[in-house]
N, C-alpha and C. Protein backbone atom coordinates (compact mmCIF):
# COMPACT_ATOMS: atom_id res chain seq x y z
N UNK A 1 114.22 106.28 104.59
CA UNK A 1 114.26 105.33 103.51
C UNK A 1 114.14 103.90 104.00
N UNK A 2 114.04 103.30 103.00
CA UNK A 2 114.25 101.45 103.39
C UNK A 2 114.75 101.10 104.57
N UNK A 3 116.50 101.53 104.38
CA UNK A 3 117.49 101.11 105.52
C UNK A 3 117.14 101.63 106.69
N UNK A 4 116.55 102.76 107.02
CA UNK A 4 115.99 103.41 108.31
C UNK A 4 114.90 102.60 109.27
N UNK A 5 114.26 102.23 107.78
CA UNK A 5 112.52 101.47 108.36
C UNK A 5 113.41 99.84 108.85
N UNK A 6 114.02 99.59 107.75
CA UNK A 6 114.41 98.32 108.53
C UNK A 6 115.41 97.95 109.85
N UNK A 7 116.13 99.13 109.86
CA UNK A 7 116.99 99.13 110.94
C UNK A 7 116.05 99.40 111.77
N UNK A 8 114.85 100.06 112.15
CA UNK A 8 114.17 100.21 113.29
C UNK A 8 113.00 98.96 113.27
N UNK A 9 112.91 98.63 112.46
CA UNK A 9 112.35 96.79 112.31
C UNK A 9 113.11 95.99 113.33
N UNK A 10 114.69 95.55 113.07
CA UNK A 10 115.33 95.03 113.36
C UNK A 10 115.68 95.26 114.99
N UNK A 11 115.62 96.56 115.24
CA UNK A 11 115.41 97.00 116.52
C UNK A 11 114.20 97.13 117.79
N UNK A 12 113.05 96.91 116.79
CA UNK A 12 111.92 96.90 117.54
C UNK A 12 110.59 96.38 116.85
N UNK A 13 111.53 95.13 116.82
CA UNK A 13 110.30 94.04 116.72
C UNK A 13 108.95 93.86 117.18
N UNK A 14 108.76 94.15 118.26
CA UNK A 14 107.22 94.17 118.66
C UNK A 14 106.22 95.44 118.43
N UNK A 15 107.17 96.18 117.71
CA UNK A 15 106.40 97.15 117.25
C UNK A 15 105.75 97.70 115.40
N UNK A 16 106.44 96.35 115.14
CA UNK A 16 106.12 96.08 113.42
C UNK A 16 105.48 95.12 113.51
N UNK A 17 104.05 95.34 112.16
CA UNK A 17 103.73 94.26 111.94
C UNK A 17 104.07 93.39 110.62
N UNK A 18 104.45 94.38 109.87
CA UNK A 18 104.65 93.86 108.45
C UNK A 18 105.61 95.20 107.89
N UNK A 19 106.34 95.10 106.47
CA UNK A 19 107.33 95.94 106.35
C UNK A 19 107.48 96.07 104.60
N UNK A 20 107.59 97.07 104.21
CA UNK A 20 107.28 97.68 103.27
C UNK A 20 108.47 98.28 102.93
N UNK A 21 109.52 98.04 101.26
CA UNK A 21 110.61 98.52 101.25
C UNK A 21 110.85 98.95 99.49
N UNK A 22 111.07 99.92 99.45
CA UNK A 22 110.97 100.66 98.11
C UNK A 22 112.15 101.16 97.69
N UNK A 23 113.11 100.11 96.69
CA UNK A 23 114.28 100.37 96.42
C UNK A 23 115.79 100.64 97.31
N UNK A 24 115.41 99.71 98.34
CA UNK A 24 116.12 99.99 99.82
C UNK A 24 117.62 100.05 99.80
N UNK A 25 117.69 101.01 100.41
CA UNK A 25 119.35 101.68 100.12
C UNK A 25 120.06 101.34 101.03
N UNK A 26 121.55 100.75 101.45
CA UNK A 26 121.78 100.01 102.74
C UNK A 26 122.86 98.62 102.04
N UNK A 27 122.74 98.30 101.27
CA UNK A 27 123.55 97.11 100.74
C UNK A 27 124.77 97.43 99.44
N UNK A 28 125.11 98.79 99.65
CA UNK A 28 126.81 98.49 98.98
C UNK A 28 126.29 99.79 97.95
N UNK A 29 127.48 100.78 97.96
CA UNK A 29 127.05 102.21 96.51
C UNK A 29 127.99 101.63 95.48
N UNK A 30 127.39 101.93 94.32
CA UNK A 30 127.90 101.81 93.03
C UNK A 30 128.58 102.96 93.13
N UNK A 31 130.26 103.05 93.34
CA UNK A 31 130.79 104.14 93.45
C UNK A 31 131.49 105.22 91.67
N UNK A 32 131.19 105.96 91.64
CA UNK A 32 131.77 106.77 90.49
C UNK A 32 132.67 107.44 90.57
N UNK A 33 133.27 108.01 89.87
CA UNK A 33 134.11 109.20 90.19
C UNK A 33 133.58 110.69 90.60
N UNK A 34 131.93 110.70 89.97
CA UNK A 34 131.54 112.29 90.35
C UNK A 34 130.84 111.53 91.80
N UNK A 35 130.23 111.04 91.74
CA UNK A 35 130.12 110.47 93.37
C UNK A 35 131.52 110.55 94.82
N UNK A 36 132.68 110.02 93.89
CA UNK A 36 133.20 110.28 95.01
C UNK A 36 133.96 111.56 95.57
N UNK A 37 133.69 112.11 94.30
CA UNK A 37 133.95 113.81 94.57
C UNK A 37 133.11 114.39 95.21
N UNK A 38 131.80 114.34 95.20
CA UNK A 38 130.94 115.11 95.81
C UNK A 38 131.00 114.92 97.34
N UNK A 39 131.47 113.92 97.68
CA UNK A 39 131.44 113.11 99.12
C UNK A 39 132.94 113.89 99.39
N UNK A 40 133.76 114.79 99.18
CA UNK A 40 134.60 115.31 99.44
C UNK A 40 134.43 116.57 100.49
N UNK A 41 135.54 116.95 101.41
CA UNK A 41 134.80 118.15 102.15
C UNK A 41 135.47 119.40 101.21
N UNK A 42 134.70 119.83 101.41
CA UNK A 42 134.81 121.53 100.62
C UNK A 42 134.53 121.35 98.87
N UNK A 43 134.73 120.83 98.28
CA UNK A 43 134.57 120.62 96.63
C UNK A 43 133.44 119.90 96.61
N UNK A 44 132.70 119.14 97.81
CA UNK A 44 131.34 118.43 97.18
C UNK A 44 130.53 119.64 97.96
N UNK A 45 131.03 120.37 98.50
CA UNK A 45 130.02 121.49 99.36
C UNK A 45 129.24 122.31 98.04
N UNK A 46 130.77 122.77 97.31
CA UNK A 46 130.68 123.45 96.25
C UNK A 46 129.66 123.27 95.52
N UNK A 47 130.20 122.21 94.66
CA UNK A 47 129.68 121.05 93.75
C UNK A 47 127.97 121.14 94.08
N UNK A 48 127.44 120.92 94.96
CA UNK A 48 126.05 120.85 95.45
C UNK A 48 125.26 122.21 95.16
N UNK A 49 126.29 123.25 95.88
CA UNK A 49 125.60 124.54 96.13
C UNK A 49 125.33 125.27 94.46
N UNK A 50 125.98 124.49 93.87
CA UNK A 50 125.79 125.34 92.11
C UNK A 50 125.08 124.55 91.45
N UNK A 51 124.73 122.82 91.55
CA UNK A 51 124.23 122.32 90.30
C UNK A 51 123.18 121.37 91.50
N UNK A 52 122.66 121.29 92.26
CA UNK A 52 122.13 120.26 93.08
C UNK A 52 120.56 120.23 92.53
N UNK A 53 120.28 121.59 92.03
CA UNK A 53 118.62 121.09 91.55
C UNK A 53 118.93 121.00 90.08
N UNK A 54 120.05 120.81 89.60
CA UNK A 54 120.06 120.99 88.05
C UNK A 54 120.16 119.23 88.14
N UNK A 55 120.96 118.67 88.83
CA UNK A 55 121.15 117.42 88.78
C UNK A 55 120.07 116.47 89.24
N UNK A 56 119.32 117.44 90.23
CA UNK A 56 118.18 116.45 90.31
C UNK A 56 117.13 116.77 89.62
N UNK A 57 116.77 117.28 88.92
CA UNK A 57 115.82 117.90 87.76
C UNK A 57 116.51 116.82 86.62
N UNK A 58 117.49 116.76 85.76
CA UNK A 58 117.93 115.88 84.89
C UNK A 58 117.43 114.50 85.20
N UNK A 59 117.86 114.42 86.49
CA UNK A 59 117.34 112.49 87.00
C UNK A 59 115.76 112.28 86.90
N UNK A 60 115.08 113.27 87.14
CA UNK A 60 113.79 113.06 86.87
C UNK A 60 113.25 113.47 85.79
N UNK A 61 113.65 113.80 84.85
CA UNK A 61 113.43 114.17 83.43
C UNK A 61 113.27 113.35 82.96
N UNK A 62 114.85 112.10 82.84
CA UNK A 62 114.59 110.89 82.59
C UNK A 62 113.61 110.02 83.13
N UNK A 63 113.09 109.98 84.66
CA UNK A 63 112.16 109.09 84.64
C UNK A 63 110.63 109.18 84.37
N UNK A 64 110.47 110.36 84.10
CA UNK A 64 109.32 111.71 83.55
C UNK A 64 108.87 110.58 82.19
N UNK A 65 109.75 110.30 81.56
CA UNK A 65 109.42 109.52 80.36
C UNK A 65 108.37 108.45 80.49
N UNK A 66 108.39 107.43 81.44
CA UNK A 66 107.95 106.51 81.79
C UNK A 66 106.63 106.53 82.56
N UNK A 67 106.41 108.08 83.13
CA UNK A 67 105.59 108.34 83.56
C UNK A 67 103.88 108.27 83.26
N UNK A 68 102.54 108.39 83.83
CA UNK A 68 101.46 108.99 82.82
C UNK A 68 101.40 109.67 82.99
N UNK A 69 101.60 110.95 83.19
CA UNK A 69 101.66 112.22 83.10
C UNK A 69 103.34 113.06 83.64
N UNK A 70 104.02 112.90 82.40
CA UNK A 70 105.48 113.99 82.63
C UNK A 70 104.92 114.93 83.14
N UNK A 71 104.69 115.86 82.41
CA UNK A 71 103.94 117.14 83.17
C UNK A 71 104.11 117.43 84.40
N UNK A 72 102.86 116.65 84.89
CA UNK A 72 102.94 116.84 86.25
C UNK A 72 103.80 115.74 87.03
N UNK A 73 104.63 114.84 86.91
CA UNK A 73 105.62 114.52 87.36
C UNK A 73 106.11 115.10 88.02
N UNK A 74 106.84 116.18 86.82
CA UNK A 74 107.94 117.17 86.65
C UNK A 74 107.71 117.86 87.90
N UNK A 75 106.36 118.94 87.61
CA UNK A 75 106.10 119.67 88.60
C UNK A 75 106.06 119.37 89.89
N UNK A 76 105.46 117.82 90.17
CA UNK A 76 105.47 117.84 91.64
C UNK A 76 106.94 117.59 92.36
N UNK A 77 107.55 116.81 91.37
CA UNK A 77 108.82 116.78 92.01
C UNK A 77 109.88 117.94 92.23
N UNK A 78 109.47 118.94 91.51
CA UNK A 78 110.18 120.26 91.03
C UNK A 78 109.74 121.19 92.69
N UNK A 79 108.71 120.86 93.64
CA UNK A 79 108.51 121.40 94.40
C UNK A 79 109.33 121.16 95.44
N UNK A 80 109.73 120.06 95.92
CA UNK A 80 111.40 119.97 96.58
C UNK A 80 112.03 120.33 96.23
N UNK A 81 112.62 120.89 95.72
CA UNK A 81 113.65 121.67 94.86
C UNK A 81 114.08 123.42 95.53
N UNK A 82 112.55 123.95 95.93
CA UNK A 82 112.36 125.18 96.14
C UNK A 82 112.47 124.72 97.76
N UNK A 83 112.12 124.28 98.08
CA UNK A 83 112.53 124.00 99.46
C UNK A 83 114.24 124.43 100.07
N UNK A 84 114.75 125.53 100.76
CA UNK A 84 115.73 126.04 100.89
C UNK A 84 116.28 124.67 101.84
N UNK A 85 117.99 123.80 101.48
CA UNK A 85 118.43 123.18 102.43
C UNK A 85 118.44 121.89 101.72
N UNK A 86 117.66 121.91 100.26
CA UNK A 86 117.57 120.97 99.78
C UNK A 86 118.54 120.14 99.13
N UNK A 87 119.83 120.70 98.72
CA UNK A 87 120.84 120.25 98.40
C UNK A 87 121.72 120.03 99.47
N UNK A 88 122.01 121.17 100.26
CA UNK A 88 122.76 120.37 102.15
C UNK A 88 122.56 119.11 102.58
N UNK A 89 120.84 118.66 102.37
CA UNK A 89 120.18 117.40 102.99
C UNK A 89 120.49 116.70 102.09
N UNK A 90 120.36 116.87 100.83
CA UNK A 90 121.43 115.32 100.10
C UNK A 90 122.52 114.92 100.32
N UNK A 91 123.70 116.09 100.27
CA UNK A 91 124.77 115.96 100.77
C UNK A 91 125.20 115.10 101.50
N UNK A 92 124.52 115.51 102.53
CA UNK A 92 124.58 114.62 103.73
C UNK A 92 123.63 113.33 104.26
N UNK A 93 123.00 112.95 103.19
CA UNK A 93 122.38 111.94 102.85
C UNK A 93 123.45 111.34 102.14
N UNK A 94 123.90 111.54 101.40
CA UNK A 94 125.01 110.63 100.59
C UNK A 94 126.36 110.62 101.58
N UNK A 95 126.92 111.51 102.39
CA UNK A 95 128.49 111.59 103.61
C UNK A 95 127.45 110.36 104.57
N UNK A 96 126.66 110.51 104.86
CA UNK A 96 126.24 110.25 106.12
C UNK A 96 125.15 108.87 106.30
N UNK A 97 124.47 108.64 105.62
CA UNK A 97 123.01 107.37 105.37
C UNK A 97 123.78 106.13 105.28
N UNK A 98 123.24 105.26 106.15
CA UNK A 98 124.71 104.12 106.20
C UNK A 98 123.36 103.06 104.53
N UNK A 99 124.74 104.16 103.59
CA UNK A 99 124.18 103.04 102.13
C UNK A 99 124.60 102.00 101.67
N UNK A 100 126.02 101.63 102.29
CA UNK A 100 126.37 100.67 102.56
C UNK A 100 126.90 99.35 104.07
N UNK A 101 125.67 99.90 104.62
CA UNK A 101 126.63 99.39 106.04
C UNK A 101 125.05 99.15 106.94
N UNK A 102 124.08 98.24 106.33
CA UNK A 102 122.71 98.22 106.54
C UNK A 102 122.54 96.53 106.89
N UNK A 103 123.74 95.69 106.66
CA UNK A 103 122.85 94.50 105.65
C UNK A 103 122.78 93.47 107.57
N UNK A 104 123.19 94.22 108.31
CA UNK A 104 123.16 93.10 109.45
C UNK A 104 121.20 93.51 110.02
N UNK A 105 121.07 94.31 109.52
CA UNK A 105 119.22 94.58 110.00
C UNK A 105 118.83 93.97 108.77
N UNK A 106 118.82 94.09 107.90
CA UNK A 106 118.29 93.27 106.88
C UNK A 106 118.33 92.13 107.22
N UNK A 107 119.64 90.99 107.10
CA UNK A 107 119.31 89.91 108.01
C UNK A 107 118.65 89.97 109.37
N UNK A 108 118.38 90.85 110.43
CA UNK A 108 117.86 90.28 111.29
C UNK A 108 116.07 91.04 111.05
N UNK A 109 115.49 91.53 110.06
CA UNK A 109 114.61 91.78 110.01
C UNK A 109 114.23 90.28 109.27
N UNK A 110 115.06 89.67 108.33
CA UNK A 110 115.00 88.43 107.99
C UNK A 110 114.91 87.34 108.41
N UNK A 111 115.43 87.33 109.61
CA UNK A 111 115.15 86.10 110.59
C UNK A 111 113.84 86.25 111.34
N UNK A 112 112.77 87.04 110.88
CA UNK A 112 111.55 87.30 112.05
C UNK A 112 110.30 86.83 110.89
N UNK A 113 109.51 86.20 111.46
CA UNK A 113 108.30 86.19 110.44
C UNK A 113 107.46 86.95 109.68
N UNK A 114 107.99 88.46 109.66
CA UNK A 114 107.22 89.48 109.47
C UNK A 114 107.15 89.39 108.34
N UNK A 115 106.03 89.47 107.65
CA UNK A 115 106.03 90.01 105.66
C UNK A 115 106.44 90.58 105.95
N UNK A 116 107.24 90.65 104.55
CA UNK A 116 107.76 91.81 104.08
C UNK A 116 107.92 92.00 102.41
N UNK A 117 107.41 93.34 101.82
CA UNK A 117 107.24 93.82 100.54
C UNK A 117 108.35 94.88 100.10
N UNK A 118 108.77 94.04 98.76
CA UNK A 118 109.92 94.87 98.07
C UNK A 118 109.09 95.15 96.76
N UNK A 119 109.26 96.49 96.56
CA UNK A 119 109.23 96.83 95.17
C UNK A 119 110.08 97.78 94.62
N UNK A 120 110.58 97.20 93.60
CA UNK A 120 111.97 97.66 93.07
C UNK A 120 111.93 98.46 91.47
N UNK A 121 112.29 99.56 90.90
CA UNK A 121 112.28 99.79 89.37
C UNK A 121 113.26 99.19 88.55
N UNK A 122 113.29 98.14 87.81
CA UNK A 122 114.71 97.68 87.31
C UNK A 122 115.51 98.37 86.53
N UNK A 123 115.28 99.81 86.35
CA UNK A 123 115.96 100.69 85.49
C UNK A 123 116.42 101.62 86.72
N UNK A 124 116.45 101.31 88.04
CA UNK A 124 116.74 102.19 88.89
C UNK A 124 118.37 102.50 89.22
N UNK A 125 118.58 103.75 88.74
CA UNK A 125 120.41 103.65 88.69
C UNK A 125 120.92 104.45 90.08
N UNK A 126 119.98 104.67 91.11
CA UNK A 126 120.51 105.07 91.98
C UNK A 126 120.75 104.33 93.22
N UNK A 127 120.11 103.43 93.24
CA UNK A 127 120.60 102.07 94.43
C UNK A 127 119.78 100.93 93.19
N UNK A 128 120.69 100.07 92.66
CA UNK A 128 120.61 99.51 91.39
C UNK A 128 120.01 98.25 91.58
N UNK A 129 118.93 97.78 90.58
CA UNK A 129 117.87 96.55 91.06
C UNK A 129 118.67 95.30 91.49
N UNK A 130 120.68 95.38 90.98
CA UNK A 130 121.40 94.17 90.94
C UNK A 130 121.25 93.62 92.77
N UNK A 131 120.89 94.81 93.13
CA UNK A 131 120.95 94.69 94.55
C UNK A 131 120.25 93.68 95.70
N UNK A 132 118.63 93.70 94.75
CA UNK A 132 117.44 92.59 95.01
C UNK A 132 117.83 91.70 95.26
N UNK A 133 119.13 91.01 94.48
CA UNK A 133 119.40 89.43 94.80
C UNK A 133 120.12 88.99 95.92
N UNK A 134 120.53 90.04 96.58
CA UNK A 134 121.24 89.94 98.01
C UNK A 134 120.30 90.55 98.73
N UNK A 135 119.57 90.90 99.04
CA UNK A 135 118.30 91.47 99.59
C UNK A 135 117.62 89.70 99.67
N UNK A 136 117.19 89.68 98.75
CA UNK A 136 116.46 88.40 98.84
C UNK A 136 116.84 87.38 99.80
N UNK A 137 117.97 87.13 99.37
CA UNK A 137 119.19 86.30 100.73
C UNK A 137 118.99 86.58 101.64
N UNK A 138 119.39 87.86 102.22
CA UNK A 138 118.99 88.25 103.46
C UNK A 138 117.50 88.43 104.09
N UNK A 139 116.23 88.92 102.94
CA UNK A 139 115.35 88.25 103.73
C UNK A 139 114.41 87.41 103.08
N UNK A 140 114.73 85.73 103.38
CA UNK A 140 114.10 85.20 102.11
C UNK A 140 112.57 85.21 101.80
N UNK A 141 111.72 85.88 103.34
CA UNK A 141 109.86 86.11 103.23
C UNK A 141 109.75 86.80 102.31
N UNK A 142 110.52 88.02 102.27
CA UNK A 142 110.49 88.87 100.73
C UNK A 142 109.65 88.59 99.79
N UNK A 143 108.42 89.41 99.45
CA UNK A 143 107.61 89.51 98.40
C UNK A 143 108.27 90.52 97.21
N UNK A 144 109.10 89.89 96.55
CA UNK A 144 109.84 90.99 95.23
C UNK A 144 108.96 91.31 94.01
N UNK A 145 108.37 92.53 94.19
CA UNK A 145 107.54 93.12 92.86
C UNK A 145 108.45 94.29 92.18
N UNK A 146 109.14 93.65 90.71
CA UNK A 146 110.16 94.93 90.42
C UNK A 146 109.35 94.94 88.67
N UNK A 147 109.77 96.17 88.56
CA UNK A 147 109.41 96.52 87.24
C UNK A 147 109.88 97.32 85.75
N UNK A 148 109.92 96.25 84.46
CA UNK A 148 110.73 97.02 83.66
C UNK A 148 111.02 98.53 83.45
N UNK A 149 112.02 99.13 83.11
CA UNK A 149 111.85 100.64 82.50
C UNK A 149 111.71 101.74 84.01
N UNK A 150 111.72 101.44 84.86
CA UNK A 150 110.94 101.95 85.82
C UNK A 150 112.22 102.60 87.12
N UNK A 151 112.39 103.39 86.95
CA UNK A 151 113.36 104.15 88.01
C UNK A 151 113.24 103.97 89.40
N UNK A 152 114.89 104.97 89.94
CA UNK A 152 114.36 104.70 91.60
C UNK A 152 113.06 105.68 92.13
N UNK A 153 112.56 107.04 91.04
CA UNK A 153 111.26 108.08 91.63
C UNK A 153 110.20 107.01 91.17
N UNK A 154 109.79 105.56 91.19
CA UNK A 154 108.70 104.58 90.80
C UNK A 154 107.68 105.56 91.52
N UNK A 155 107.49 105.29 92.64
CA UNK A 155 106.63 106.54 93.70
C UNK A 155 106.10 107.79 93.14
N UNK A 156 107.44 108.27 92.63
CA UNK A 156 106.50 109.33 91.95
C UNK A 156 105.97 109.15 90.99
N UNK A 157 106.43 108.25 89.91
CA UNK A 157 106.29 107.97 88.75
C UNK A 157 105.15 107.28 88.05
N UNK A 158 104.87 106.19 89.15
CA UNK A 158 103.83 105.04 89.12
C UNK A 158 102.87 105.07 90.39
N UNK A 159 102.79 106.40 90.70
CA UNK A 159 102.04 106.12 91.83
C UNK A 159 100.81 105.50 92.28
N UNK A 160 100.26 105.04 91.22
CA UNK A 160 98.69 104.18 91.47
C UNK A 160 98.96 102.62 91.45
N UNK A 161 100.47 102.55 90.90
CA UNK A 161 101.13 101.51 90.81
C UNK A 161 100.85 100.92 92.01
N UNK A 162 102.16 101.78 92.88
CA UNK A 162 102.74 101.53 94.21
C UNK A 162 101.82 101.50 95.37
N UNK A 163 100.74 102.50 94.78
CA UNK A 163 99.39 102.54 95.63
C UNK A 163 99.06 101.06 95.97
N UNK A 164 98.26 100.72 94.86
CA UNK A 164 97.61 99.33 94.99
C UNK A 164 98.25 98.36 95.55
N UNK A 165 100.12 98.37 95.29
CA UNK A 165 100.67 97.10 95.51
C UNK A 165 100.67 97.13 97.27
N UNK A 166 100.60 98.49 97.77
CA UNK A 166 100.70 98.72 99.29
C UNK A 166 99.22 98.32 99.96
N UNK A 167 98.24 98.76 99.12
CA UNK A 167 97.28 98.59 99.82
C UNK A 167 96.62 96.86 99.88
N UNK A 168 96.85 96.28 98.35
CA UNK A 168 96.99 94.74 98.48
C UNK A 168 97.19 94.25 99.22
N UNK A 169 98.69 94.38 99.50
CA UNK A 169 99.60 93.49 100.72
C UNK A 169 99.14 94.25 102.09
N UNK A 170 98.82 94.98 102.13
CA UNK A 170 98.50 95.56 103.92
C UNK A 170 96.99 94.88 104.15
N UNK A 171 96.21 94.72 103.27
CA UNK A 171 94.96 94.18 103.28
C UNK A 171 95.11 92.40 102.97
N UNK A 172 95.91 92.05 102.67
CA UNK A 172 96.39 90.40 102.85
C UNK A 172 97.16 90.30 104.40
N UNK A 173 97.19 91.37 105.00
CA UNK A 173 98.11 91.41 106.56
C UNK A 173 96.63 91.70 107.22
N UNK A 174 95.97 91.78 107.17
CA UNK A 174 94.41 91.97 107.82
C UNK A 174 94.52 93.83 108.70
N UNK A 175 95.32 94.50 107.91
CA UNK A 175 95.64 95.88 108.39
C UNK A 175 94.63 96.61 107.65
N UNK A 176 93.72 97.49 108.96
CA UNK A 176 93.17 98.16 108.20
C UNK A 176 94.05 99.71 107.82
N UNK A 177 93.33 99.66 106.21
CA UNK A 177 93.96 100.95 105.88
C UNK A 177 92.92 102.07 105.76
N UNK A 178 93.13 103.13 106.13
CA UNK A 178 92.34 104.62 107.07
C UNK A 178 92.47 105.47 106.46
N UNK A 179 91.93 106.84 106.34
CA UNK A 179 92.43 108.13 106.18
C UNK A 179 93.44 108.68 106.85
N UNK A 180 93.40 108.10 107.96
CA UNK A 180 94.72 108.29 109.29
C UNK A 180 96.13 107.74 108.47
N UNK A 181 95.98 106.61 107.97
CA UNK A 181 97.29 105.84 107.56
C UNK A 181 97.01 104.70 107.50
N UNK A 182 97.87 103.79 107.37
CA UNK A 182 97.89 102.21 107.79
C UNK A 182 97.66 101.81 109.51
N UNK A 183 96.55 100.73 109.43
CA UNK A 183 96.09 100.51 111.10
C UNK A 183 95.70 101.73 111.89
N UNK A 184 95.28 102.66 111.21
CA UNK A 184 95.43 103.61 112.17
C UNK A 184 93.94 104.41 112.38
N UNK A 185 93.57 105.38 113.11
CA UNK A 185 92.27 106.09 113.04
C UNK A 185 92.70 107.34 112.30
N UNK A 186 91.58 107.85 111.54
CA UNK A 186 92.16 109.39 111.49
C UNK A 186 92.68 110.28 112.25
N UNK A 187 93.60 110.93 111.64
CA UNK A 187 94.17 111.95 113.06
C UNK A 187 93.38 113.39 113.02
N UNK A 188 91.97 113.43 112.64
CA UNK A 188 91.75 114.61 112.47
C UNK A 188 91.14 115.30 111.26
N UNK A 189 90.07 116.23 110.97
CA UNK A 189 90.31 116.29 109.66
C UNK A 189 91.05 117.53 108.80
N UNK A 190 91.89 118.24 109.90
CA UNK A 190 92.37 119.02 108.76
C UNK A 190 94.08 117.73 109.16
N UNK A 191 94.59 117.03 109.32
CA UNK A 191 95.45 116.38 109.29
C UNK A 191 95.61 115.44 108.16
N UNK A 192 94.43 115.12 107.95
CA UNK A 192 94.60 114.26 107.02
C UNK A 192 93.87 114.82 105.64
N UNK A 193 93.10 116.18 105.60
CA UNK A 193 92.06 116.57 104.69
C UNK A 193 91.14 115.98 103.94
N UNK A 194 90.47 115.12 105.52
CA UNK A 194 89.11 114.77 105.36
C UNK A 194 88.07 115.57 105.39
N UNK A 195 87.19 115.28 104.51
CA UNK A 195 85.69 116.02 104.35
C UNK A 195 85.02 116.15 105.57
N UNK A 196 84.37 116.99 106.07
CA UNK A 196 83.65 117.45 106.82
C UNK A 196 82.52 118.37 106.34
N UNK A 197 81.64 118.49 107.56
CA UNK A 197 80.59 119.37 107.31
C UNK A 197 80.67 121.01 108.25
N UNK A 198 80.08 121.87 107.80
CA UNK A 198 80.62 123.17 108.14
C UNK A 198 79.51 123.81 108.70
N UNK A 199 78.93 123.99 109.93
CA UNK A 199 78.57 124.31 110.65
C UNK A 199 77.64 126.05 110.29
N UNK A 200 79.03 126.49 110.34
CA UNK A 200 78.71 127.95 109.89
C UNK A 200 78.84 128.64 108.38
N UNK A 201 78.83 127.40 107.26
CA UNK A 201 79.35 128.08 105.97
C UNK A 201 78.03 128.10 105.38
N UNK A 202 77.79 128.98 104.91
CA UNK A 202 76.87 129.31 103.40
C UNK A 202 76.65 129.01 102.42
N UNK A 203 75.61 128.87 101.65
CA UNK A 203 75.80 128.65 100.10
C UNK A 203 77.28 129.22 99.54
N UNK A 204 78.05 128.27 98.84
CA UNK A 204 78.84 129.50 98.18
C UNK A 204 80.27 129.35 99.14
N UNK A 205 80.15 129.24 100.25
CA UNK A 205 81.52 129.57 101.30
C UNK A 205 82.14 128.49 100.68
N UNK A 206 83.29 129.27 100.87
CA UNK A 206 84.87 128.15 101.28
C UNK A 206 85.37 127.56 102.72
N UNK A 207 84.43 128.06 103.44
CA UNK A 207 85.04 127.55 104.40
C UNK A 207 84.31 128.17 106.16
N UNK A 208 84.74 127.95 107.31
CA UNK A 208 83.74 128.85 108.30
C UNK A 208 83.86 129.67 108.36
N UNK A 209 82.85 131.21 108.59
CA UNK A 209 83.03 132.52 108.54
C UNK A 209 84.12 132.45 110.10
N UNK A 210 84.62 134.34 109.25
CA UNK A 210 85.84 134.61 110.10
C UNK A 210 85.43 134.90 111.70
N UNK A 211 86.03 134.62 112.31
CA UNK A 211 85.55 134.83 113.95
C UNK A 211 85.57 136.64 114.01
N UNK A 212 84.75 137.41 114.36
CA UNK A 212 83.93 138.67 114.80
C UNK A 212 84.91 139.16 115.57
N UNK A 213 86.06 140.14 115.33
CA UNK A 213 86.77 140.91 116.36
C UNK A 213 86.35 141.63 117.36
N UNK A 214 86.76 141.45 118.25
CA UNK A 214 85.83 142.15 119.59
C UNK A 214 86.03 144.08 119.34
């Protein structure tokens, strides 16, 4: 997340050129009462192992609304879900992700000249937009693009959104952007599932004939 990218900003400066932060988690939890139960040992174990895709299915339901296409929102996000381990790794994303205990890399990613791009959902109730304004403080280069109605899944939600606003600003940093990634070459083309041409396929093939068993 955010706090990860920037703590390794803050740590290795000559290896960033610019920095990119999407609802960055790291500056203080809005604590609840079912929050601080879940963060309990043995009753948030529980708690997880019975309702963890029901609860995260609800959170994106709601931001499904806002979406252009719920539908498939739904579905793509519904595919983490089936992923076995998926509720353990929140768990311990919430015991463990320093979500409040980030803000000394923030300032020192702040003291360096690096752009840096925030985009925030102001309807985001899981690390809450109130947050931006101490963010800002800490890094005042901060480019803040936040947006009404718009949750913390923006990414999933707005993705042509978030697209453009990344590729804008990486292309105002004179970074070229690749099939590989940002600055980068392709890594390949089944890595990145670039087009290629097929040597041995046919009218009709899907793909190169099967190699001939000896």
């Amino acid at each position: 997340g955010g706090a990860i990218a920037t703590i390794f900003a803050a740590r290795h400066p000559e290896r960033v050129r610019s920095l990119t932060l999407i609802a960055p988690a790291g500056l203080g939890v809005e604590g609840s009462g079912n929050v601080n139960l879940v963060l309990r040992p043995l009753i948030g174990d529980w708690i997880m192992r019975l309702f963890d895709a029901r609860i995260a299915y609800n959170a994106a339901a709601v931001e499904a609304k806002s979406a252009p296409n719920p539908g498939a929102f739904l579905a793509n996000f519904n595919r983490q879900l089936e992923y076995r381990g998926y509720g353990d790794a929140l768990l311990s994303t919430l015991r463990h992700y320093p979500l409040g205990a980030a803000h000394e890399a923030f300032a020192a990613a702040g003291r360096s000249p690096r752009p840096v791009l925030v985009i925030w959902g102001e309807a985001d109730d899981t690390v809450p937009f109130s947050h931006a304004t101490q963010l800002i403080e800490l890094m005042p280069q901060a480019q803040l693009r936040s947006y009404p109605g718009m949750g913390h899944n923006i990414t999933f939600a707005q993705a042509p959104l978030v697209s453009r606003l990344l590729t804008d600003f990486l292309a105002v940093q004179g970074t070229r952007v690749t099939s590989g990634g940002a600055a980068g070459k392709p890594r390949g083309p089944l890595a990145r599932m670039e087009a290629r041409e097929c040597a041995s396929c046919g009218p009709g093939d899907e793909g190169p004939a099967e190699p001939s068993l000896p």
